[in-house]
PDB file of N, CA and C in Angstrom:
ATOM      1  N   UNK A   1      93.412 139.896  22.726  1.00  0.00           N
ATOM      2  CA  UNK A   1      93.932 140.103  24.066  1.00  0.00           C
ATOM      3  C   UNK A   1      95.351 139.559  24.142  1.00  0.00           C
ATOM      4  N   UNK A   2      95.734 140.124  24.787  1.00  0.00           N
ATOM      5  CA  UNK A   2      97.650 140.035  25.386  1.00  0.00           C
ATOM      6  C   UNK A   2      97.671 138.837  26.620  1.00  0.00           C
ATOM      7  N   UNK A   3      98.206 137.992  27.116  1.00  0.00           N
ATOM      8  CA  UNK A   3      98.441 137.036  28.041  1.00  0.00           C
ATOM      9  C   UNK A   3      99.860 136.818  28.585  1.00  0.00           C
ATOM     10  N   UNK A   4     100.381 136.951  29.642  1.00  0.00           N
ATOM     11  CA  UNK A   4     101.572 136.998  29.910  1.00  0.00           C
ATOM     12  C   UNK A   4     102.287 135.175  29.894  1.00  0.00           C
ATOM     13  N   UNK A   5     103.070 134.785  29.729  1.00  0.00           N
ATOM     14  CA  UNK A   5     102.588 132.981  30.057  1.00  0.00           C
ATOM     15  C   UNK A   5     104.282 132.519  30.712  1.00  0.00           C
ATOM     16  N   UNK A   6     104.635 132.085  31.331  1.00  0.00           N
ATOM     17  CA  UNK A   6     105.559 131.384  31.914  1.00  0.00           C
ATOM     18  C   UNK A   6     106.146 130.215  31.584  1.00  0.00           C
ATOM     19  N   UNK A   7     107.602 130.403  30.908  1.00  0.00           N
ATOM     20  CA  UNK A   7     107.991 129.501  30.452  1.00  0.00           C
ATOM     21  C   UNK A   7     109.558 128.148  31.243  1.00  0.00           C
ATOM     22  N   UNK A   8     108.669 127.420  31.635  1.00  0.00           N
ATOM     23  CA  UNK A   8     109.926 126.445  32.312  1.00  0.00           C
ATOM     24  C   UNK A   8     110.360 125.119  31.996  1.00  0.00           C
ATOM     25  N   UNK A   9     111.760 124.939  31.786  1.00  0.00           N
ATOM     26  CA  UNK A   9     112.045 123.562  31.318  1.00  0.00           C
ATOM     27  C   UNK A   9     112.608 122.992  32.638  1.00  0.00           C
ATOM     28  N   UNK A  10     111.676 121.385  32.328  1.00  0.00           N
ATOM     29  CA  UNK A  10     111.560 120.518  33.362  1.00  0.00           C
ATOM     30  C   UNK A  10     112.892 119.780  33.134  1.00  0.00           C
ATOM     31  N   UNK A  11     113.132 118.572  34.151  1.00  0.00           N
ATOM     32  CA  UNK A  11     114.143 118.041  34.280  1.00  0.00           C
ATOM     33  C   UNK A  11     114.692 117.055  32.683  1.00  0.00           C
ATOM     34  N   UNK A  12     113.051 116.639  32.399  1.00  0.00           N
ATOM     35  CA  UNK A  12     113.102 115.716  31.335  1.00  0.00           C
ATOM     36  C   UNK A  12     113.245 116.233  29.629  1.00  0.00           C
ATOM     37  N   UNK A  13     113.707 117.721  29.844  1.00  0.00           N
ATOM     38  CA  UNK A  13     113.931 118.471  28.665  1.00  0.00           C
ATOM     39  C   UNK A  13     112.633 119.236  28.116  1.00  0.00           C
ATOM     40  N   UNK A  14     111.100 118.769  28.654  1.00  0.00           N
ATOM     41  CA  UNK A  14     110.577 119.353  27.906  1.00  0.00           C
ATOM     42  C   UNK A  14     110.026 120.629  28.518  1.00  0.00           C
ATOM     43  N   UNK A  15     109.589 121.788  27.851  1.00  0.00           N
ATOM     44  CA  UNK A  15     109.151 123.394  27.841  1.00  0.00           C
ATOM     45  C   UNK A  15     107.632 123.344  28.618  1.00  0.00           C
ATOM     46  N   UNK A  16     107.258 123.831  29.901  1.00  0.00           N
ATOM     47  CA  UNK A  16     106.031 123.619  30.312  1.00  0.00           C
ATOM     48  C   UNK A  16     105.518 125.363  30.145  1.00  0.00           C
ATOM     49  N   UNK A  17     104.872 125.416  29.781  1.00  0.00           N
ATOM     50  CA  UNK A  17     103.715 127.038  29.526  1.00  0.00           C
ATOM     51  C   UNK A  17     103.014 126.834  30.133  1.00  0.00           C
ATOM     52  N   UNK A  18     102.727 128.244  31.043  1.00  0.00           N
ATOM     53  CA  UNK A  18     101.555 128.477  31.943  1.00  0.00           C
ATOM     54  C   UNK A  18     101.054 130.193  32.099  1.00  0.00           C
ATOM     55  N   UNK A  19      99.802 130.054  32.136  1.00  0.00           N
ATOM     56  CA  UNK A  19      99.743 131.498  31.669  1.00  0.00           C
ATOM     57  C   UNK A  19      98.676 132.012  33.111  1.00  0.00           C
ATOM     58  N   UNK A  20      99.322 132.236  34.074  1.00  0.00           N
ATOM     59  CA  UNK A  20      98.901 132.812  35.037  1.00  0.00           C
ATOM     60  C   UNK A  20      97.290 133.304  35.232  1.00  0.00           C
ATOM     61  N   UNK A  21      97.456 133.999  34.497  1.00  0.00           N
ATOM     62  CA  UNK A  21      95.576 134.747  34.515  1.00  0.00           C
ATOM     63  C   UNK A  21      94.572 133.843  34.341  1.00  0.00           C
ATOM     64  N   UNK A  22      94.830 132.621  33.735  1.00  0.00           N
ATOM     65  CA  UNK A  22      93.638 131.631  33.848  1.00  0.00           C
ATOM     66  C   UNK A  22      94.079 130.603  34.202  1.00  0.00           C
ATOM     67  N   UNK A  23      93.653 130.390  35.600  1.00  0.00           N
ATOM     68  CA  UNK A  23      94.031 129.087  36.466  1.00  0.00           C
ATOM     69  C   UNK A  23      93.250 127.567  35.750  1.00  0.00           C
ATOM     70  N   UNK A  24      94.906 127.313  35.669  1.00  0.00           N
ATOM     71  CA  UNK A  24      94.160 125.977  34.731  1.00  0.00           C
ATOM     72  C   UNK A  24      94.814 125.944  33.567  1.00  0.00           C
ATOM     73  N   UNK A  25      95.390 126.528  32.890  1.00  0.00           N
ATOM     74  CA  UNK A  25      95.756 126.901  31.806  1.00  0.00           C
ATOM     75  C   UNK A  25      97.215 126.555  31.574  1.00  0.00           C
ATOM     76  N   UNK A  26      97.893 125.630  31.115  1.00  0.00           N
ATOM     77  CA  UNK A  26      98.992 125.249  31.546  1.00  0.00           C
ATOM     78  C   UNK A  26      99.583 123.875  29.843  1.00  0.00           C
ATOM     79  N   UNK A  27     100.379 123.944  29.245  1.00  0.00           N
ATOM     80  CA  UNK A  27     100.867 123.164  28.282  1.00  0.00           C
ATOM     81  C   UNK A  27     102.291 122.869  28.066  1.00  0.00           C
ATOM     82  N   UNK A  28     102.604 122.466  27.364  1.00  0.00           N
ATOM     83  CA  UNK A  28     103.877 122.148  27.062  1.00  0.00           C
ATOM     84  C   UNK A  28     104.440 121.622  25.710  1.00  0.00           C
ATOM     85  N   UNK A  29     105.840 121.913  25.392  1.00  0.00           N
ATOM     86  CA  UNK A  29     106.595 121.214  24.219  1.00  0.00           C
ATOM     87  C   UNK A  29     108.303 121.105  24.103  1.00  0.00           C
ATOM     88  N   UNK A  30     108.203 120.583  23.184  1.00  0.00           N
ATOM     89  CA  UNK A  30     109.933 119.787  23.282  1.00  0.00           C
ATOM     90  C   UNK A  30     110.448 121.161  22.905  1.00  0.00           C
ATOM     91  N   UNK A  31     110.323 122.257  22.359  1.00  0.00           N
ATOM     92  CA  UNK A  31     110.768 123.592  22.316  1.00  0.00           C
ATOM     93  C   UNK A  31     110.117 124.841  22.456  1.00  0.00           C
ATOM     94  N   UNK A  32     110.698 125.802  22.797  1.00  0.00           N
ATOM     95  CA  UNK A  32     110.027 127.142  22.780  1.00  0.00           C
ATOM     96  C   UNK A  32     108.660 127.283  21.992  1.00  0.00           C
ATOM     97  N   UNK A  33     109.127 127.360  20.420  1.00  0.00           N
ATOM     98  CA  UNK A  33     108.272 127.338  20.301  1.00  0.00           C
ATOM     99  C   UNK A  33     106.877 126.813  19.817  1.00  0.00           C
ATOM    100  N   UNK A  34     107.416 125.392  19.881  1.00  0.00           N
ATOM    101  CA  UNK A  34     106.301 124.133  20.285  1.00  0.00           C
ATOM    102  C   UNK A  34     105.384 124.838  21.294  1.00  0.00           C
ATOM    103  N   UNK A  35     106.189 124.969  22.879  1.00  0.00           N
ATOM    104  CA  UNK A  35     105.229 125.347  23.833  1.00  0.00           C
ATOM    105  C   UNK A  35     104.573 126.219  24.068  1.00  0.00           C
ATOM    106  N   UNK A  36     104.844 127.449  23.016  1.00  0.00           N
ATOM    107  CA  UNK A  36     104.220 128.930  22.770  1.00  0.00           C
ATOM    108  C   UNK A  36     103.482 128.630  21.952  1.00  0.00           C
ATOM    109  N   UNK A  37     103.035 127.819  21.054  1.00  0.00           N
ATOM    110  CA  UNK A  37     102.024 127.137  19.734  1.00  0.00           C
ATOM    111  C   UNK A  37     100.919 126.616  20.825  1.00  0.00           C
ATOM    112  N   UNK A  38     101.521 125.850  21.693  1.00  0.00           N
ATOM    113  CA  UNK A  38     100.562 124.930  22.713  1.00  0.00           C
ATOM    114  C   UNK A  38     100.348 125.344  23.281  1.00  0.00           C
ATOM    115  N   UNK A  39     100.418 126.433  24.045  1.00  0.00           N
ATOM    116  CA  UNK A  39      99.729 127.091  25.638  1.00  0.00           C
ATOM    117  C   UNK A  39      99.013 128.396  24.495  1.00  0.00           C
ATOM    118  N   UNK A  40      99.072 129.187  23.177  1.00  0.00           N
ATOM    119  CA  UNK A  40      98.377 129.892  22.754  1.00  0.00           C
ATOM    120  C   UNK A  40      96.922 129.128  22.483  1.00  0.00           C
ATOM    121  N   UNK A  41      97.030 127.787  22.032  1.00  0.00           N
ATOM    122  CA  UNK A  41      95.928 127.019  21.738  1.00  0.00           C
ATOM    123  C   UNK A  41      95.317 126.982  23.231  1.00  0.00           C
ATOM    124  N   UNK A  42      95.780 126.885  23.889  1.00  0.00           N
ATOM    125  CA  UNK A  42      94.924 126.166  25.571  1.00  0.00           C
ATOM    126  C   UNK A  42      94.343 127.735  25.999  1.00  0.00           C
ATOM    127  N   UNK A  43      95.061 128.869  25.829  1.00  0.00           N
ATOM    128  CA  UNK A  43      94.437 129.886  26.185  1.00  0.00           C
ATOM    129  C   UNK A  43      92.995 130.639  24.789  1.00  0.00           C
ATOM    130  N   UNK A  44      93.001 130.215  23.839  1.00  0.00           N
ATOM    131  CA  UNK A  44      91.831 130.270  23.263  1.00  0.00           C
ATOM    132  C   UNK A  44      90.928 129.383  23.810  1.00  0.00           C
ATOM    133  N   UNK A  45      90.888 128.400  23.772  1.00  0.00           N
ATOM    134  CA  UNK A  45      90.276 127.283  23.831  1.00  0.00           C
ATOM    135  C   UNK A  45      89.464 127.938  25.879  1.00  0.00           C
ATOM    136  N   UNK A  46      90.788 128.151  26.538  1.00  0.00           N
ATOM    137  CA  UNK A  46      90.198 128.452  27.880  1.00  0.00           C
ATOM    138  C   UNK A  46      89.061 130.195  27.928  1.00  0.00           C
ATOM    139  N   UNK A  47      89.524 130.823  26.754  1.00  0.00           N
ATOM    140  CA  UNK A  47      89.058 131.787  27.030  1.00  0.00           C
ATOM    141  C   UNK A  47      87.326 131.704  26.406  1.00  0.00           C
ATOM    142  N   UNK A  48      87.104 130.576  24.907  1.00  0.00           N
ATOM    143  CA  UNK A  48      86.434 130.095  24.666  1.00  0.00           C
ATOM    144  C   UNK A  48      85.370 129.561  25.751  1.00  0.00           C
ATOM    145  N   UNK A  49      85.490 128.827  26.523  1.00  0.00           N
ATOM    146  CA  UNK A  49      85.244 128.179  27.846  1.00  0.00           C
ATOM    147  C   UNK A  49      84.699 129.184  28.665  1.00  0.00           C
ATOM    148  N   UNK A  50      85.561 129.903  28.909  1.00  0.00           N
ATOM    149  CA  UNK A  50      85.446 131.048  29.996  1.00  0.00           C
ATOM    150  C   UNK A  50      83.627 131.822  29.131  1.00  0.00           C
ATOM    151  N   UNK A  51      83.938 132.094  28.206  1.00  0.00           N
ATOM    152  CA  UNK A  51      82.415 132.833  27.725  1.00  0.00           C
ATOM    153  C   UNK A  51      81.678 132.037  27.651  1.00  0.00           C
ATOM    154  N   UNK A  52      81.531 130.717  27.695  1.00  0.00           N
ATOM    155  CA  UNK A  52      80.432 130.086  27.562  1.00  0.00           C
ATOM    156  C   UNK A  52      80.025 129.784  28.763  1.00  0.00           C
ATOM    157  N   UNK A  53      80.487 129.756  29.671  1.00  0.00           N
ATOM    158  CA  UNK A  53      80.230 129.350  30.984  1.00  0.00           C
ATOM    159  C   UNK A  53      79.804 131.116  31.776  1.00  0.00           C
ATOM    160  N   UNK A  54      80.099 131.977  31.060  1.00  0.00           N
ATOM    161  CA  UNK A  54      79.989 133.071  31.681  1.00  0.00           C
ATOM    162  C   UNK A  54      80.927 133.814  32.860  1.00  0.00           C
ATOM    163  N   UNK A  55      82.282 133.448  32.511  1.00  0.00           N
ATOM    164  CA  UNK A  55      83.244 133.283  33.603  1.00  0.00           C
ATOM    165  C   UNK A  55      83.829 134.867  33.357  1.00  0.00           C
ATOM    166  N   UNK A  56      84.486 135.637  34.367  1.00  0.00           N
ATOM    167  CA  UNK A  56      85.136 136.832  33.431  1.00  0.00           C
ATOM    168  C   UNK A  56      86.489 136.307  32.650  1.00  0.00           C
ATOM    169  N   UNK A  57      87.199 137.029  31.759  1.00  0.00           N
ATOM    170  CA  UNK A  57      88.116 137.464  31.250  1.00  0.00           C
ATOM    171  C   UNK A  57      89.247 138.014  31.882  1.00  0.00           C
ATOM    172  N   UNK A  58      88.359 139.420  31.562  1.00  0.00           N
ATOM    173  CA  UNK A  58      89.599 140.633  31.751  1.00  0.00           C
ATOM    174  C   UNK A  58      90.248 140.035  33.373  1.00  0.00           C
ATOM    175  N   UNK A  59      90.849 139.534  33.509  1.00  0.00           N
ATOM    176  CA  UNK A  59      91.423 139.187  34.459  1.00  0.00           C
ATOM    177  C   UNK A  59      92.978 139.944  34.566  1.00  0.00           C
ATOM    178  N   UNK A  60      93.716 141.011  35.565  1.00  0.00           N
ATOM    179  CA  UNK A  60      94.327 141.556  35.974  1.00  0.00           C
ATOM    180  C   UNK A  60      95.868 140.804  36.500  1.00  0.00           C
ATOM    181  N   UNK A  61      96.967 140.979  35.722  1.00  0.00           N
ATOM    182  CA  UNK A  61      98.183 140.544  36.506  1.00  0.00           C
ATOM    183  C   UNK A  61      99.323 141.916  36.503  1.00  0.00           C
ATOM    184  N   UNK A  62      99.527 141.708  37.317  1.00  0.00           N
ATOM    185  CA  UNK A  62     100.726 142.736  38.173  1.00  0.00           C
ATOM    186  C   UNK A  62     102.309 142.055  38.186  1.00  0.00           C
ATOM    187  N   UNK A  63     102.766 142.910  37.712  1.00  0.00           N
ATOM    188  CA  UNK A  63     104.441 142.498  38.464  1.00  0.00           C
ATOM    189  C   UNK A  63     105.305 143.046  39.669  1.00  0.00           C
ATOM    190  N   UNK A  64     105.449 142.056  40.301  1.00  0.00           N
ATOM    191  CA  UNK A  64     106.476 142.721  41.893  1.00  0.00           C
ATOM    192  C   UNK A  64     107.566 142.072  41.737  1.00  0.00           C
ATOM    193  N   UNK A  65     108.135 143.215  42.153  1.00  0.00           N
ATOM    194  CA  UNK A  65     109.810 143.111  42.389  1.00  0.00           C
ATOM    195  C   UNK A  65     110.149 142.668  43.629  1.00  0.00           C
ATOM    196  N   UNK A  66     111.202 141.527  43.741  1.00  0.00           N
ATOM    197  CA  UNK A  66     111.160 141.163  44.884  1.00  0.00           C
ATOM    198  C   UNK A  66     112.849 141.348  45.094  1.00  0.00           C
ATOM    199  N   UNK A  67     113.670 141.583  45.941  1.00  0.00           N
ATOM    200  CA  UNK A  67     115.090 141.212  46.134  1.00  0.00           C
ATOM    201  C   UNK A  67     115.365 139.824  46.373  1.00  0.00           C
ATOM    202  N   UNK A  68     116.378 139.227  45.679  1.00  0.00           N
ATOM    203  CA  UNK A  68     117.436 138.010  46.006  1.00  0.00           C
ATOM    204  C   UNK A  68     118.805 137.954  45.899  1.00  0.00           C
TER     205      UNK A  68
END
């Protein structure tokens, strides 16, 4: 499966990952791709979780365009 994930650097330099479709799901690292290593691990691990508990998956994200 494909996961879209959100990447933002905080004040203190380091890379926070968050991957929208599974609330909860959220990591970080001192670089890109530290934090793309670390939020791929948290989203196995969550999706892991998710089947054992019987939770869905296929969970749906959309993009909107907004003006600024």
């Amino acid at each position: 499966m494909k996961f879209l994930v959100t990447l933002e650097r905080c004040e203190d330099g380091w890379i926070v990952a968050e991957c929208p479709a599974l609330p909860g799901c959220v990591s970080q690292g001192r670089t890109t791709a530290e934090a793309l290593a670390n939020i791929r691990e948290a989203i196995e691990l969550s999706v892991e979780t998710r089947r054992a508990e019987g939770l869905p998956i296929n969970i749906e994200v959309a993009e909107v365009e907004v003006e600024i």
